[in-house]
N, C-alpha and C. Protein backbone atom coordinates (compact mmCIF):
# COMPACT_ATOMS: atom_id res chain seq x y z
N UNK A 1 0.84 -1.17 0.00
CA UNK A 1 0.00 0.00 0.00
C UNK A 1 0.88 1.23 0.00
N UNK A 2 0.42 2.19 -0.70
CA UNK A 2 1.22 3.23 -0.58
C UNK A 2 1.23 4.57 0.01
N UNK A 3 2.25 5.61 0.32
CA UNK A 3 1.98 6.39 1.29
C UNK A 3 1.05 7.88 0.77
N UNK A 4 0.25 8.14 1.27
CA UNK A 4 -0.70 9.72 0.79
C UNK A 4 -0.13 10.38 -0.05
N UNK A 5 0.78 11.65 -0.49
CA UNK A 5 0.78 12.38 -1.24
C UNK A 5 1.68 11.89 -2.61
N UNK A 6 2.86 10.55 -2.53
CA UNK A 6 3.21 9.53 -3.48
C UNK A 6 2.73 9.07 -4.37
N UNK A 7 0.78 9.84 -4.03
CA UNK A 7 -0.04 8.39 -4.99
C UNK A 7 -0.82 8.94 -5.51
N UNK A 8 -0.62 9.93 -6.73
CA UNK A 8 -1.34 10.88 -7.71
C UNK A 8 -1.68 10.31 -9.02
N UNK A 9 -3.02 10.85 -9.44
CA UNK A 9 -3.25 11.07 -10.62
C UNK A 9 -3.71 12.76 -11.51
N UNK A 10 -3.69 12.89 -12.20
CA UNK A 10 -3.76 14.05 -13.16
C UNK A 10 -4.02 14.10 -14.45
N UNK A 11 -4.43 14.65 -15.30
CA UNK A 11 -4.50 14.74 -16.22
C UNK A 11 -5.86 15.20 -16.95
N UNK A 12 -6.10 15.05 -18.65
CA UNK A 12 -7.58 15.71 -18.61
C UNK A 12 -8.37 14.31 -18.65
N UNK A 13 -8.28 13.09 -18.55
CA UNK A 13 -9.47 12.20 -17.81
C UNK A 13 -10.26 13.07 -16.80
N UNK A 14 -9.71 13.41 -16.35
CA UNK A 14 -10.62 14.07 -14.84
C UNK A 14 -11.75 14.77 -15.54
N UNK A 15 -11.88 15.23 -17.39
CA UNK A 15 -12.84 15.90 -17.25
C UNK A 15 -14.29 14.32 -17.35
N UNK A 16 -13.39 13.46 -17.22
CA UNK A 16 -14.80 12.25 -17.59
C UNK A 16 -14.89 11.67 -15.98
N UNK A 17 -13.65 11.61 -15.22
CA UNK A 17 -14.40 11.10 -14.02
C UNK A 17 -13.47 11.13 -13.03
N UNK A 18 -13.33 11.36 -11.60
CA UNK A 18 -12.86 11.74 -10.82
C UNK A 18 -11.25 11.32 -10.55
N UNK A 19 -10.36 11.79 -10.20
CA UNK A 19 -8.86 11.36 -10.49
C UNK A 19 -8.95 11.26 -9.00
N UNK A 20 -9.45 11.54 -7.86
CA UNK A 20 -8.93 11.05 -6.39
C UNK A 20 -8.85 9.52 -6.16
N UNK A 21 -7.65 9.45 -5.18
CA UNK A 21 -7.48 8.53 -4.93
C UNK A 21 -7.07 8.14 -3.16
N UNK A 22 -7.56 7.03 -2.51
CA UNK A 22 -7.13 6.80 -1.45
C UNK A 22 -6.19 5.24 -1.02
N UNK A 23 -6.05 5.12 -2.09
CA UNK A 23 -5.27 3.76 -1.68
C UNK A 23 -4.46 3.50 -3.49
N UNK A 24 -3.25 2.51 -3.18
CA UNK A 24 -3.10 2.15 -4.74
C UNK A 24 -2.16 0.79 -3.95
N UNK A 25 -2.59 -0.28 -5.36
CA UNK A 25 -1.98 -1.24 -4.87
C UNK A 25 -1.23 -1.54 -6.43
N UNK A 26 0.16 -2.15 -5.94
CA UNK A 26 1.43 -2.46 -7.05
C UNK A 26 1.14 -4.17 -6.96
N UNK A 27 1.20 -4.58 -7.75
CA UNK A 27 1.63 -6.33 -8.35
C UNK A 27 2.19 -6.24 -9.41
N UNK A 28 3.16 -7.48 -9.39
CA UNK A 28 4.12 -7.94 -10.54
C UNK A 28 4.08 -9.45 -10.45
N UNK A 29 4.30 -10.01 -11.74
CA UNK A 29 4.83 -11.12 -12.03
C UNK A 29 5.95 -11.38 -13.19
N UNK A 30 5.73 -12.31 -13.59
CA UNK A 30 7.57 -12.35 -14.93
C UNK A 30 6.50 -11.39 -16.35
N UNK A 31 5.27 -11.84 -16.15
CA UNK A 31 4.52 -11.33 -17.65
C UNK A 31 4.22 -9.95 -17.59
N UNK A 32 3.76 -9.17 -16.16
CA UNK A 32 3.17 -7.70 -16.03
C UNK A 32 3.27 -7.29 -14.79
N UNK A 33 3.28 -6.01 -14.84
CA UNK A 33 2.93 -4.86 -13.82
C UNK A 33 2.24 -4.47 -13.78
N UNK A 34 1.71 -4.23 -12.64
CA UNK A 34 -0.38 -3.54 -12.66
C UNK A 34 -0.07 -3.00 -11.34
N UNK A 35 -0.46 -1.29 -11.81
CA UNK A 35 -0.65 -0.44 -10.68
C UNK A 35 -2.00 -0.01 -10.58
N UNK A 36 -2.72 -0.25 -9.77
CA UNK A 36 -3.98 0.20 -9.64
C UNK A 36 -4.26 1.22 -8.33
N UNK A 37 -5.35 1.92 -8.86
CA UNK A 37 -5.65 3.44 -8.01
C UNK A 37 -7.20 3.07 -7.66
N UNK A 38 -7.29 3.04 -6.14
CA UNK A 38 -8.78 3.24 -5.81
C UNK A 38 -9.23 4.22 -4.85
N UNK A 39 -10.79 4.18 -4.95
CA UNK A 39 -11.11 6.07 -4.33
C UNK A 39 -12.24 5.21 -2.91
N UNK A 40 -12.13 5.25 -1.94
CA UNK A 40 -13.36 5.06 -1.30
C UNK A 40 -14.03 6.09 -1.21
N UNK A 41 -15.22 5.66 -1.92
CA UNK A 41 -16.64 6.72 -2.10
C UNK A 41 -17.88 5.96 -1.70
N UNK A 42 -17.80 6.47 -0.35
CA UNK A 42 -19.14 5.93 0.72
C UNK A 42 -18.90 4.22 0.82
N UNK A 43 -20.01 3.64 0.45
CA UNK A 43 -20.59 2.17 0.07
C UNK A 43 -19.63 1.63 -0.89
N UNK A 44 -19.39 2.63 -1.40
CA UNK A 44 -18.50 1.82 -3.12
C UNK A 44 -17.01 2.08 -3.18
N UNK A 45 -16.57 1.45 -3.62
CA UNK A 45 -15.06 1.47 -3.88
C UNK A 45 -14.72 1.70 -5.35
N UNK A 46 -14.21 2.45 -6.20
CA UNK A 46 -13.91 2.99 -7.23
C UNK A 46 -12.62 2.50 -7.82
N UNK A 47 -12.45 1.78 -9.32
CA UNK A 47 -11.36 1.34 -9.18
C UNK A 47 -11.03 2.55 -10.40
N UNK A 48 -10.26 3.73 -9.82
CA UNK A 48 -9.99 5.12 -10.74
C UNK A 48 -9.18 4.43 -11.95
N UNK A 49 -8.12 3.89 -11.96
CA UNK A 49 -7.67 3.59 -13.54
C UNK A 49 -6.81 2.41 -12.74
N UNK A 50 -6.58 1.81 -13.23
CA UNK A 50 -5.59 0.20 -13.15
C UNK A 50 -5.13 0.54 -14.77
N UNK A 51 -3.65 0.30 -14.36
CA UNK A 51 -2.56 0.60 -15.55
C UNK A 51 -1.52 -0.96 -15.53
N UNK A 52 -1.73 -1.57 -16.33
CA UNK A 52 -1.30 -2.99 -16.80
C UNK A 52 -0.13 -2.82 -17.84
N UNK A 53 0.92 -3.15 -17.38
CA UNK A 53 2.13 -3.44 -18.67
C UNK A 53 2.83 -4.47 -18.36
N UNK A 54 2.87 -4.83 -20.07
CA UNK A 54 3.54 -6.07 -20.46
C UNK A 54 4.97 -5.89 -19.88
N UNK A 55 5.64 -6.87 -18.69
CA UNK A 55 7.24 -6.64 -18.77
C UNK A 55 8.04 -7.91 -19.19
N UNK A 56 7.49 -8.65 -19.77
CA UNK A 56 7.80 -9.92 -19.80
C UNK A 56 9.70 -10.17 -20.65
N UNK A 57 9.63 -8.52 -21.48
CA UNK A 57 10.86 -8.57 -22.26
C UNK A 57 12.05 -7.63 -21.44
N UNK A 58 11.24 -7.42 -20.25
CA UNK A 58 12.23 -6.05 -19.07
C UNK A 58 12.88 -6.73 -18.44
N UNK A 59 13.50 -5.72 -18.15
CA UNK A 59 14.17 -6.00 -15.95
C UNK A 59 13.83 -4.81 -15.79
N UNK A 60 12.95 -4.75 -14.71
CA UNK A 60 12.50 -3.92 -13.64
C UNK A 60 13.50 -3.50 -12.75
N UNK A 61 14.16 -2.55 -12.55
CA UNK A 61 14.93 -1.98 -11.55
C UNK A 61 15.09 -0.40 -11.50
N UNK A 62 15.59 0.01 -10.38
CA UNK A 62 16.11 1.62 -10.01
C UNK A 62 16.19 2.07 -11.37
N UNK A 63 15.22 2.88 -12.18
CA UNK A 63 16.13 4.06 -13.31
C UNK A 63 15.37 3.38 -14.45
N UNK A 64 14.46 1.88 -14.19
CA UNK A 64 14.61 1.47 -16.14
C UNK A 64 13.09 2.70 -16.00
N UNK A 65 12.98 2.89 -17.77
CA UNK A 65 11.96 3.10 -18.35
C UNK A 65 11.61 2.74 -19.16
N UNK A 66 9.86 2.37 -19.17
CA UNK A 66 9.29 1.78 -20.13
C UNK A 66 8.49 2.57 -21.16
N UNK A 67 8.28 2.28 -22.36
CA UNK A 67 8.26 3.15 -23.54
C UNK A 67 6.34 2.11 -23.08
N UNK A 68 5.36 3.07 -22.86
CA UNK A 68 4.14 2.72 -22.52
C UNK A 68 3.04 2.00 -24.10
N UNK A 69 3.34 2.65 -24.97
CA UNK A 69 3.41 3.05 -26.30
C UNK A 69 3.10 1.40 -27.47
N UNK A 70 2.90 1.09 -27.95
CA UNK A 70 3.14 0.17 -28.86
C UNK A 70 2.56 -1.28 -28.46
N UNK A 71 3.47 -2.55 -29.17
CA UNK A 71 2.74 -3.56 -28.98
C UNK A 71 3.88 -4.68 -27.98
N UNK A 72 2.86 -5.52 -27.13
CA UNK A 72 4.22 -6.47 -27.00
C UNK A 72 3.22 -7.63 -26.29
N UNK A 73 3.20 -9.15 -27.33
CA UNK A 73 4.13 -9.73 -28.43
C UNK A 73 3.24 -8.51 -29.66
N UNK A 74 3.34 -8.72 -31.03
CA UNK A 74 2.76 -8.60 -31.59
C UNK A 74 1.25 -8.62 -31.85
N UNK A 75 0.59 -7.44 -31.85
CA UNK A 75 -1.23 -7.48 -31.96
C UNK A 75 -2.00 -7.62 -30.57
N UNK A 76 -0.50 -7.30 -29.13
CA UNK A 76 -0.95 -7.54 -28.03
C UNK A 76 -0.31 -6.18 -27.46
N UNK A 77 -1.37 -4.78 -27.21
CA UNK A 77 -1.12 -3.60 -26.67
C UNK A 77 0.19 -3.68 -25.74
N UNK A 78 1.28 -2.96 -25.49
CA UNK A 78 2.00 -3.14 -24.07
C UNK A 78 1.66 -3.02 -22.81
N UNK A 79 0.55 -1.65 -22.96
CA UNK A 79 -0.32 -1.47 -22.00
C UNK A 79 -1.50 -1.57 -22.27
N UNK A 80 -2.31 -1.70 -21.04
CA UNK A 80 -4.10 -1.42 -21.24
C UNK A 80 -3.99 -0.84 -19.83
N UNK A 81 -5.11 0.54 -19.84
CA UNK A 81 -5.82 1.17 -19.00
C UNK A 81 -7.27 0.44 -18.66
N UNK A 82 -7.69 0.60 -17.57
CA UNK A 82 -9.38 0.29 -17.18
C UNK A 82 -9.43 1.28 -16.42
N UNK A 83 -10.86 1.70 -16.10
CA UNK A 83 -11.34 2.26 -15.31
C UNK A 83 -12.94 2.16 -14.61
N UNK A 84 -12.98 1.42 -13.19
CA UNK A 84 -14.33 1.05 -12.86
C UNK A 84 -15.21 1.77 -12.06
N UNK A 85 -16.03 2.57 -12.04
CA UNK A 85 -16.64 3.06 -10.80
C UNK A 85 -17.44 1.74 -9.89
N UNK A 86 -17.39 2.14 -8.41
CA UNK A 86 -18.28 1.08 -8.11
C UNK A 86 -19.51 0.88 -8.79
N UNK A 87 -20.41 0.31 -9.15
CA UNK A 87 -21.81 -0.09 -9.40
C UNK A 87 -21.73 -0.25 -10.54
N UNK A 88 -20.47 -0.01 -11.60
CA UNK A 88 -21.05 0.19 -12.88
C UNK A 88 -19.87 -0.77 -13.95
N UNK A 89 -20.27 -0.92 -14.92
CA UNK A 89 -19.42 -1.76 -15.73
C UNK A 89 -17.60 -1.20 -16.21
N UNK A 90 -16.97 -2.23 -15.97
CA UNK A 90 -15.88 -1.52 -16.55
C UNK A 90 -15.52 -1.26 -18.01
N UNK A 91 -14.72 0.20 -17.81
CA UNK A 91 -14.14 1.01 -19.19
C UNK A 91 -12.99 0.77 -19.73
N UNK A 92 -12.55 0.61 -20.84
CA UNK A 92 -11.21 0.23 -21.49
C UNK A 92 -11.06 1.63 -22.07
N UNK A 93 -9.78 2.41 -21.19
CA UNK A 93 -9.42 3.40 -22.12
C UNK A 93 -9.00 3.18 -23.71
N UNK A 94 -8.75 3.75 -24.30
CA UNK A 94 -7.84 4.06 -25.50
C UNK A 94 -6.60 3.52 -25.59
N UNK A 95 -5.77 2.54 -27.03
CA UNK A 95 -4.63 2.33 -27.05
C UNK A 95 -3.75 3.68 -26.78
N UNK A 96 -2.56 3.20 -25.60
CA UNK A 96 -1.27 4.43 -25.02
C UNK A 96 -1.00 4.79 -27.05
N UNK A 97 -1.03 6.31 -27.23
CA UNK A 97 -0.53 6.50 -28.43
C UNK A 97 0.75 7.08 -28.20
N UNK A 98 0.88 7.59 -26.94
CA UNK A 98 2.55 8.39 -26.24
C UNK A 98 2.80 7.86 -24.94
N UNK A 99 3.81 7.57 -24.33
CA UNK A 99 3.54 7.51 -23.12
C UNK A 99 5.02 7.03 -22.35
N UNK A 100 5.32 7.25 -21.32
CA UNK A 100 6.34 6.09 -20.82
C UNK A 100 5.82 6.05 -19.32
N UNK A 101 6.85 5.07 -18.80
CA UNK A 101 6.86 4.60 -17.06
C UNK A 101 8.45 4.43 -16.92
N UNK A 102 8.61 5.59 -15.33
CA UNK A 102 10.24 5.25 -14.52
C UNK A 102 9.80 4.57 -13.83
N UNK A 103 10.56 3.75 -12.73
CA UNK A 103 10.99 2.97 -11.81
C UNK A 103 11.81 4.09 -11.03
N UNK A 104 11.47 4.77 -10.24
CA UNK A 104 12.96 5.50 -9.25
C UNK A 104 13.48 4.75 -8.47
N UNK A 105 12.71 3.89 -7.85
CA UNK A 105 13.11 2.49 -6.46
C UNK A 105 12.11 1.28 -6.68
N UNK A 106 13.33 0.71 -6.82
CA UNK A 106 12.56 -0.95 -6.46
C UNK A 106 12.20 -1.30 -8.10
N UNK A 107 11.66 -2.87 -7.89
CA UNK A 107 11.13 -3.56 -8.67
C UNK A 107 11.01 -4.68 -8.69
N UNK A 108 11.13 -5.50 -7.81
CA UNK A 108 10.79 -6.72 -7.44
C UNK A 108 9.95 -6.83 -5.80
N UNK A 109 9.17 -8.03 -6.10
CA UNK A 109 8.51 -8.76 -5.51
C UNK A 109 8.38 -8.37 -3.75
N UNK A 110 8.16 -7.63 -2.83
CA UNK A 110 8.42 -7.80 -1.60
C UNK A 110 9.26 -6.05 -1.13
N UNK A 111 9.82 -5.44 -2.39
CA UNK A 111 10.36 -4.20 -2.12
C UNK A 111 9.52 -3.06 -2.51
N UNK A 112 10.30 -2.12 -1.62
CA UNK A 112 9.12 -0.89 -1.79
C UNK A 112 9.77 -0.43 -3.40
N UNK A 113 8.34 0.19 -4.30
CA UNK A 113 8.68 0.61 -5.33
C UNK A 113 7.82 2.12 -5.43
N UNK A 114 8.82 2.77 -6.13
CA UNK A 114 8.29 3.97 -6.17
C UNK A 114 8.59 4.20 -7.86
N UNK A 115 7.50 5.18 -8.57
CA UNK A 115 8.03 5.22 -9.92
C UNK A 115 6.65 6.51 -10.13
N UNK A 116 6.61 6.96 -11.88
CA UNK A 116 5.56 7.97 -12.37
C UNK A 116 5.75 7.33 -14.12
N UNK A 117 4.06 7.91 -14.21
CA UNK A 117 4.22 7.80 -15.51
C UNK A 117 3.56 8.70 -16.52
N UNK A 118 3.57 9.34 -17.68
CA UNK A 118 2.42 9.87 -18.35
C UNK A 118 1.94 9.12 -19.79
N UNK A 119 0.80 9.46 -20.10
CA UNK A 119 0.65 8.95 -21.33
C UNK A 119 -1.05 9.74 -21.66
N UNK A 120 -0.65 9.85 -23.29
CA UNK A 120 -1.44 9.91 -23.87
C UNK A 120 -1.91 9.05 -24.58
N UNK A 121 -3.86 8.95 -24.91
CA UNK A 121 -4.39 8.00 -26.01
C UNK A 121 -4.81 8.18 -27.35
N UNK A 122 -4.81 7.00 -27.64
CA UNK A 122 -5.19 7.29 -29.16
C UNK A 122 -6.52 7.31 -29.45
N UNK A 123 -6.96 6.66 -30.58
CA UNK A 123 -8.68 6.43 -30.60
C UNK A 123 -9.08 5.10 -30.30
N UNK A 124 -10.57 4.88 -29.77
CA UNK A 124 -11.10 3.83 -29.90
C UNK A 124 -11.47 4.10 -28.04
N UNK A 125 -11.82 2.20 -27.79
CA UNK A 125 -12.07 2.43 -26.34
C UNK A 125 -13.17 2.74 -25.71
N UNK A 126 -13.56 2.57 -24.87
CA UNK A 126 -14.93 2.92 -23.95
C UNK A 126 -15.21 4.46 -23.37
N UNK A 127 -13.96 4.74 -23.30
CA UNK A 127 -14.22 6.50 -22.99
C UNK A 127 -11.93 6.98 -22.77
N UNK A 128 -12.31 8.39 -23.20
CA UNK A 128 -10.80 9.19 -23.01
C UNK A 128 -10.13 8.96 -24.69
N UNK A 129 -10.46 8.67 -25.54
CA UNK A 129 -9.89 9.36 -26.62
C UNK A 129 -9.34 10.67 -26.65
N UNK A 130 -7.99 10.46 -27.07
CA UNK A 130 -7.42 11.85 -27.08
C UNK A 130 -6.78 12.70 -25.62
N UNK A 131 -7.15 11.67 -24.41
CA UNK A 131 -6.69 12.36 -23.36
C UNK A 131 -5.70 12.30 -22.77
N UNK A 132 -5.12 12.36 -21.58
CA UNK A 132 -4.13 12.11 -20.97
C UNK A 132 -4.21 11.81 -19.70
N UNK A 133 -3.02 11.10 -19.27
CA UNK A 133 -3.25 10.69 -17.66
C UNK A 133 -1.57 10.60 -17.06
N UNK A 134 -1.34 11.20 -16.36
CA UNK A 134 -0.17 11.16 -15.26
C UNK A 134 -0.35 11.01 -13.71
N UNK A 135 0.68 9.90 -13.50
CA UNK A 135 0.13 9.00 -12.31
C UNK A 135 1.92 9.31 -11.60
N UNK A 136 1.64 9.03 -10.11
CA UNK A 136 2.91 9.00 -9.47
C UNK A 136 2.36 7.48 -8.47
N UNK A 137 3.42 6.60 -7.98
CA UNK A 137 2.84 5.56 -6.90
C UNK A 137 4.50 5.23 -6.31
N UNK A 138 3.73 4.71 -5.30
CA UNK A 138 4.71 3.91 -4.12
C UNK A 138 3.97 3.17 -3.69
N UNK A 139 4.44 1.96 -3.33
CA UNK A 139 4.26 1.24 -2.48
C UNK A 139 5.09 -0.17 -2.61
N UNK A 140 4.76 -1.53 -1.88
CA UNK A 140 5.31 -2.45 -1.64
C UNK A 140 4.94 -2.97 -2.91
N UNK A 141 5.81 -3.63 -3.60
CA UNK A 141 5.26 -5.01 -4.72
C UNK A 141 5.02 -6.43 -3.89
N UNK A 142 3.17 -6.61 -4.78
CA UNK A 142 2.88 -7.77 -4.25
C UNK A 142 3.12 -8.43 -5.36
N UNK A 143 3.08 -9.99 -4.87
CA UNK A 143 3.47 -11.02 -5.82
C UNK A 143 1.78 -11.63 -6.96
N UNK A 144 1.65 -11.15 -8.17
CA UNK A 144 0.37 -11.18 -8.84
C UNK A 144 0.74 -13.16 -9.31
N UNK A 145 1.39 -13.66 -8.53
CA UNK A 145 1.90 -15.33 -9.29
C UNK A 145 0.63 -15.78 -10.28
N UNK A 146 0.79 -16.67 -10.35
CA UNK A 146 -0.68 -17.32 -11.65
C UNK A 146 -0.63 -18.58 -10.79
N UNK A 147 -0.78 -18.40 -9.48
CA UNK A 147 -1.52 -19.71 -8.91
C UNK A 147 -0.49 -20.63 -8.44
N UNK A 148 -1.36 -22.05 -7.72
CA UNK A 148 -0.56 -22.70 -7.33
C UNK A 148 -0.49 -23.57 -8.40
């Protein structure tokens, strides 16, 4: 979990739906990274954007950056955005048409990681064509394994 002012979002999404956040949780495995941002609002829990990238061709450590942007394997986005409010169905932003992700600390399994990212979208998608989103996070990496 990560610490209060570490754990931002920004950008013009906010004009489609709220960028606060009170909690964000980090997982990794050998295939992806998924940082997700949630808002408690009353009864419901809001899942503000969950940001998924392929790292399967990385090493994660202090300093790398990832180019958010393109495909990886082939015909398979690097990233995908969602975004859920409680009660309601989830949204698939827009393919990243710009974008990257740092690592400042950490990147494995059990260590604290801290990193930011921005990106812009392209067309298509359930909502945010054309917008942008910049995120900052910390926290511990949990282990996302694929089971026993």
């Amino acid at each position: 979990m990560g610490c209060g002012g570490e754990n931002t979002l920004s950008g013009s999404v906010s004009e489609l739906f709220s960028l606060d956040v009170s909690r964000v949780q980090v997982l990794r495995n050998s295939e992806a990274l998924q940082i997700s941002y949630f808002n408690n609002r009353g009864p419901d829990v809001d899942l503000v954007v969950q940001v998924t990238v392929a790292i399967g061709d990385l090493n994660l450590s202090n300093g790398t950056k990832i180019g958010l942007d393109g495909e990886y394997p082939p015909s398979h986005q690097r990233t995908t955005v969602i975004h859920a409010a409680g009660g309601e169905p989830v949204r698939r932003l827009p393919p990243v048409r710009k974008g990257d992700l740092k690592i400042t600390k950490g990147g494995n399994v059990g260590e604290q990681m801290h990193g930011n990212f921005s990106m812009s979208f392209g067309s298509g998608g359930d909502l945010g064509a054309g917008r942008t989103l910049v995120g900052s996070f910390a926290g511990t990496v949990g282990d996302a394994g694929f089971g026993p």
